[in-house]
C-alpha atoms as a PDB file:
ATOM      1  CA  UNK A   1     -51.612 -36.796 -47.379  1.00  0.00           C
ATOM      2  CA  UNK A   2     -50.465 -32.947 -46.992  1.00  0.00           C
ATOM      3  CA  UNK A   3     -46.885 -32.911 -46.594  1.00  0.00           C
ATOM      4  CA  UNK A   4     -47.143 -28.606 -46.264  1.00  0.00           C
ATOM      5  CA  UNK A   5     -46.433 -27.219 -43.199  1.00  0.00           C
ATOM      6  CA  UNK A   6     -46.121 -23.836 -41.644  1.00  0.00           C
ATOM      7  CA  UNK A   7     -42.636 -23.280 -39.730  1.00  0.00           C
ATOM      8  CA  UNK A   8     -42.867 -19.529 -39.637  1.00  0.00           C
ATOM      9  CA  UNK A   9     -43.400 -19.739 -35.525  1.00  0.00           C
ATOM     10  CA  UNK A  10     -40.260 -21.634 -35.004  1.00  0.00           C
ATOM     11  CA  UNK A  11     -38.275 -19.379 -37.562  1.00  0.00           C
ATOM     12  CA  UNK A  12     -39.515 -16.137 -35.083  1.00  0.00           C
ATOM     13  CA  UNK A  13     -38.470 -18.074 -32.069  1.00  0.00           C
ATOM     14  CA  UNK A  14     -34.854 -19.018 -33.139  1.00  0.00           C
ATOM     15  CA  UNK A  15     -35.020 -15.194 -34.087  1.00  0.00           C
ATOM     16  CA  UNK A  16     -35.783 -14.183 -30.363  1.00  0.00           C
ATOM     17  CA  UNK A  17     -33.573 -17.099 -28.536  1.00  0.00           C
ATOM     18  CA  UNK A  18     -32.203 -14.766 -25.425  1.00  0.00           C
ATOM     19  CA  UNK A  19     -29.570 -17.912 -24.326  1.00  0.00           C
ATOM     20  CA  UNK A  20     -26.184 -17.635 -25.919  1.00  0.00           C
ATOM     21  CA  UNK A  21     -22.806 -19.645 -25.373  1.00  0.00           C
ATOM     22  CA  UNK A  22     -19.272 -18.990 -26.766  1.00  0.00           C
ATOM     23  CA  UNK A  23     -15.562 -20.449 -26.082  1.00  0.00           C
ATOM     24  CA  UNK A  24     -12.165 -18.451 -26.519  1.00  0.00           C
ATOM     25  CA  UNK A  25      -8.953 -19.823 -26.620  1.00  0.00           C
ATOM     26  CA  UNK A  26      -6.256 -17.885 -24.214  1.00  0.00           C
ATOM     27  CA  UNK A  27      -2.904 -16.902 -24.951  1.00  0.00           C
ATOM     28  CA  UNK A  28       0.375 -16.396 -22.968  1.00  0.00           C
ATOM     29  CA  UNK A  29       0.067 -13.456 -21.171  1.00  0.00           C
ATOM     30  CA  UNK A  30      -3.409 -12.748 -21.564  1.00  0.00           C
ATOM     31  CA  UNK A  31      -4.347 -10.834 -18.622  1.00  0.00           C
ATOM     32  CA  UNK A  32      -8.025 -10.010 -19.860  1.00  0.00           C
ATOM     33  CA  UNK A  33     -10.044 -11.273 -22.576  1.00  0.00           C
ATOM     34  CA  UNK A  34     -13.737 -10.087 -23.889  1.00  0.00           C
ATOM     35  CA  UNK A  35     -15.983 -12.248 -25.968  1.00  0.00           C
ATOM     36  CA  UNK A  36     -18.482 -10.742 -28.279  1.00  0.00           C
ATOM     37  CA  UNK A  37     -21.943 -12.517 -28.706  1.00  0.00           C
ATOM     38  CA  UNK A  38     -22.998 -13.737 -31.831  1.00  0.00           C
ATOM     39  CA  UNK A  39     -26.307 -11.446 -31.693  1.00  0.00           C
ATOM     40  CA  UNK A  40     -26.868  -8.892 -29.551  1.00  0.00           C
ATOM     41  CA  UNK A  41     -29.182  -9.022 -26.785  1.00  0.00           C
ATOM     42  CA  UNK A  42     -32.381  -6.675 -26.100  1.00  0.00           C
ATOM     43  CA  UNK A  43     -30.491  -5.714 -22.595  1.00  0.00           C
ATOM     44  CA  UNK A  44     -27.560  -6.268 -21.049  1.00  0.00           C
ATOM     45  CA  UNK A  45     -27.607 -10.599 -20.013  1.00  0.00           C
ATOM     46  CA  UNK A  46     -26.765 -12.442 -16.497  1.00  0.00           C
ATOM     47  CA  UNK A  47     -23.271 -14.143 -17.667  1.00  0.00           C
ATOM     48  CA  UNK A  48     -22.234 -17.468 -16.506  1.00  0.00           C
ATOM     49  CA  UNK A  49     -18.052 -17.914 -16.782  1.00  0.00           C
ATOM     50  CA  UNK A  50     -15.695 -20.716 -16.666  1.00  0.00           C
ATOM     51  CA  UNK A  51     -11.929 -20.584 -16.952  1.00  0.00           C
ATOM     52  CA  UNK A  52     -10.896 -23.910 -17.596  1.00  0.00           C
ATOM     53  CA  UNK A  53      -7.422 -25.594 -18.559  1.00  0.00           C
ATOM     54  CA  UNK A  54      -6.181 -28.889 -20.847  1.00  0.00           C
ATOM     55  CA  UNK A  55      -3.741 -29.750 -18.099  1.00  0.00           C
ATOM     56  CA  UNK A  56      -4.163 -30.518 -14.928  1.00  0.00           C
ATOM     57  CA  UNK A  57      -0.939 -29.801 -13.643  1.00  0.00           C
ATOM     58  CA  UNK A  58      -1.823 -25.868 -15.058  1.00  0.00           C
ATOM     59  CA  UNK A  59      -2.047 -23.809 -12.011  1.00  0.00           C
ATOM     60  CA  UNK A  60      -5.851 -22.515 -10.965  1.00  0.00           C
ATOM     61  CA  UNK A  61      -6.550 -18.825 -11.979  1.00  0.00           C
ATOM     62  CA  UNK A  62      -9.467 -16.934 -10.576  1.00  0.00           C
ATOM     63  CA  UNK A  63     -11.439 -14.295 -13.133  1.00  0.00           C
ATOM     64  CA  UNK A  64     -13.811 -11.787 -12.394  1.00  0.00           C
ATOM     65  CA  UNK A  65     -15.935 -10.184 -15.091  1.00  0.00           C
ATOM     66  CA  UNK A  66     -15.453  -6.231 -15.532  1.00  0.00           C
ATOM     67  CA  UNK A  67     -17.598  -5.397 -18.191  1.00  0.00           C
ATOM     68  CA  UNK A  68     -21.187  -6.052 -19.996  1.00  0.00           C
ATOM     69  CA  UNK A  69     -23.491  -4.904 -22.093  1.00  0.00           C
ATOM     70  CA  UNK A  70     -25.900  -5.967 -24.745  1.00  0.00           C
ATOM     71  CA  UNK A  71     -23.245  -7.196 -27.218  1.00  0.00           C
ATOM     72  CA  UNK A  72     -19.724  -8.454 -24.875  1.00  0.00           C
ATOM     73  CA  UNK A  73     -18.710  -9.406 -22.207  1.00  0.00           C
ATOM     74  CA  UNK A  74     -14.902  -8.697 -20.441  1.00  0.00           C
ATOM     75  CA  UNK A  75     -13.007 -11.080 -17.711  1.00  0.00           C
ATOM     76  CA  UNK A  76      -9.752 -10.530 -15.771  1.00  0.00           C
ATOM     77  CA  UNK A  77      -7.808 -12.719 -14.827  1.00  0.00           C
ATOM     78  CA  UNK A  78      -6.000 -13.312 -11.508  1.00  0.00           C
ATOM     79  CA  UNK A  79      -2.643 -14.049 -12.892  1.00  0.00           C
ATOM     80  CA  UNK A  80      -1.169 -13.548 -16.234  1.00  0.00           C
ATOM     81  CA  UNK A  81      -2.185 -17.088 -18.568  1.00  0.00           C
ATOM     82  CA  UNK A  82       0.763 -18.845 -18.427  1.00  0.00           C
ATOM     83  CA  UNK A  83       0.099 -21.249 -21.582  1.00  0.00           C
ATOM     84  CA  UNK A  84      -2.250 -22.069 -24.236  1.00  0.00           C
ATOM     85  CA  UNK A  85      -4.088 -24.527 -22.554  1.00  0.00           C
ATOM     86  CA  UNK A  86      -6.725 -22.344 -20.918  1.00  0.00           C
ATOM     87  CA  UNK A  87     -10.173 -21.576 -22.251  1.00  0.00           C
ATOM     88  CA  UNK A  88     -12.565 -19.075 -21.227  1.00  0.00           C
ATOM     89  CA  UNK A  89     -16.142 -20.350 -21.841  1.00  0.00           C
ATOM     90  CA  UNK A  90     -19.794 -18.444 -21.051  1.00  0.00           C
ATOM     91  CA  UNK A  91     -23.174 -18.862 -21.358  1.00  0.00           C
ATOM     92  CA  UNK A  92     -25.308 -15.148 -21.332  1.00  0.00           C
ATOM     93  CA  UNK A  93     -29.264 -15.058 -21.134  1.00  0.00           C
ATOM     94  CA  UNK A  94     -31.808 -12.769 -20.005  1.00  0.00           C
ATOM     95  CA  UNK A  95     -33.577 -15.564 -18.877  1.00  0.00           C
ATOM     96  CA  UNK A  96     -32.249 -16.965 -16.058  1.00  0.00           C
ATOM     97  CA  UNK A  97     -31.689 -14.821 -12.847  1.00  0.00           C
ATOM     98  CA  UNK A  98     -28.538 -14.841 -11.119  1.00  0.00           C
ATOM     99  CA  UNK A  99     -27.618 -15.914  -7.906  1.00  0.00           C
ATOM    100  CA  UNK A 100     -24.645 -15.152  -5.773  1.00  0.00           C
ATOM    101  CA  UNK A 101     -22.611 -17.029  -4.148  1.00  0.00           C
ATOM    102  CA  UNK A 102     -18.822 -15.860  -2.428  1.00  0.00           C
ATOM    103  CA  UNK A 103     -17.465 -12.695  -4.030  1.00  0.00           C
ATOM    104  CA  UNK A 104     -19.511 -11.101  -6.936  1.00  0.00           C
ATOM    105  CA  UNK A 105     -18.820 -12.262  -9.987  1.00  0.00           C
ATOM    106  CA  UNK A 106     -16.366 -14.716  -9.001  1.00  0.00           C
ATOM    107  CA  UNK A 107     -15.554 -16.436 -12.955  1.00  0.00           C
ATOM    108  CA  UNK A 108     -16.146 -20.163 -10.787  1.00  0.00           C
ATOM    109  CA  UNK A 109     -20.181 -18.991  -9.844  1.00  0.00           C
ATOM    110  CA  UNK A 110     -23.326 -17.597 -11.419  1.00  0.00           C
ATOM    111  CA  UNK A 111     -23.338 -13.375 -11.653  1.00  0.00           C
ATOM    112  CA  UNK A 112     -25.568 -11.043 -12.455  1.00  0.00           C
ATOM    113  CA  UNK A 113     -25.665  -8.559 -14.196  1.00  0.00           C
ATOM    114  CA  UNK A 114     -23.066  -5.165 -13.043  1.00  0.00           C
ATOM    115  CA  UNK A 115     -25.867  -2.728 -13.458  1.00  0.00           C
END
């Protein structure tokens, strides 16, 4: 039985994998926050953002994203973060296309990209 193997493909495709998610915990009085990806992409991604909260008693807080490119992404936020129970959480690809719905890049929908 030959136990070798070759895994050199799957090495080059984690290498290219265009899909990338990332979490940040908030602050009081965060009025903005930009997240960095891990790797940078080959052009600037479509960016899928969720402002979420531990409580639900926290009040709801609308973000829009202001800024891409091929390595970060920046959000505003409606209101000051009143607490440090929000999280701001995205998932960026150049895979996917985006599709609006409401206001552009409204943090609770899909956006595209702002070129």
């Amino acid at each position: 039985v030959e136990l070798d193997s070759d895994v050199s493909s799957l090495a080059a495709k984690i290498t290219t994998n265009d899909v990338q998610v990332a979490s940040k915990v908030l602050t009081l009085n965060d009025t903005s926050e930009s997240i960095t990806f891990g790797t940078e992409f080959a052009s600037a991604p479509s960016v899928v953002g969720s402002l979420k909260s531990s409580s639900a008693t926290d009040p709801i807080i609308a973000c829009q994203m202001s800024a891409i490119s091929t390595t970060a992404v920046t959000f505003q936020f409606s209101d000051e973060i009143p607490n440090g129970n929000y999280t701001l959480e995205i998932l960026a690809s150049i895979s996917f296309k985006a599709v609006h719905f409401g206001p552009p890049f409204l943090c609770t929908n899909i956006y595209g990209r702002l070129d």
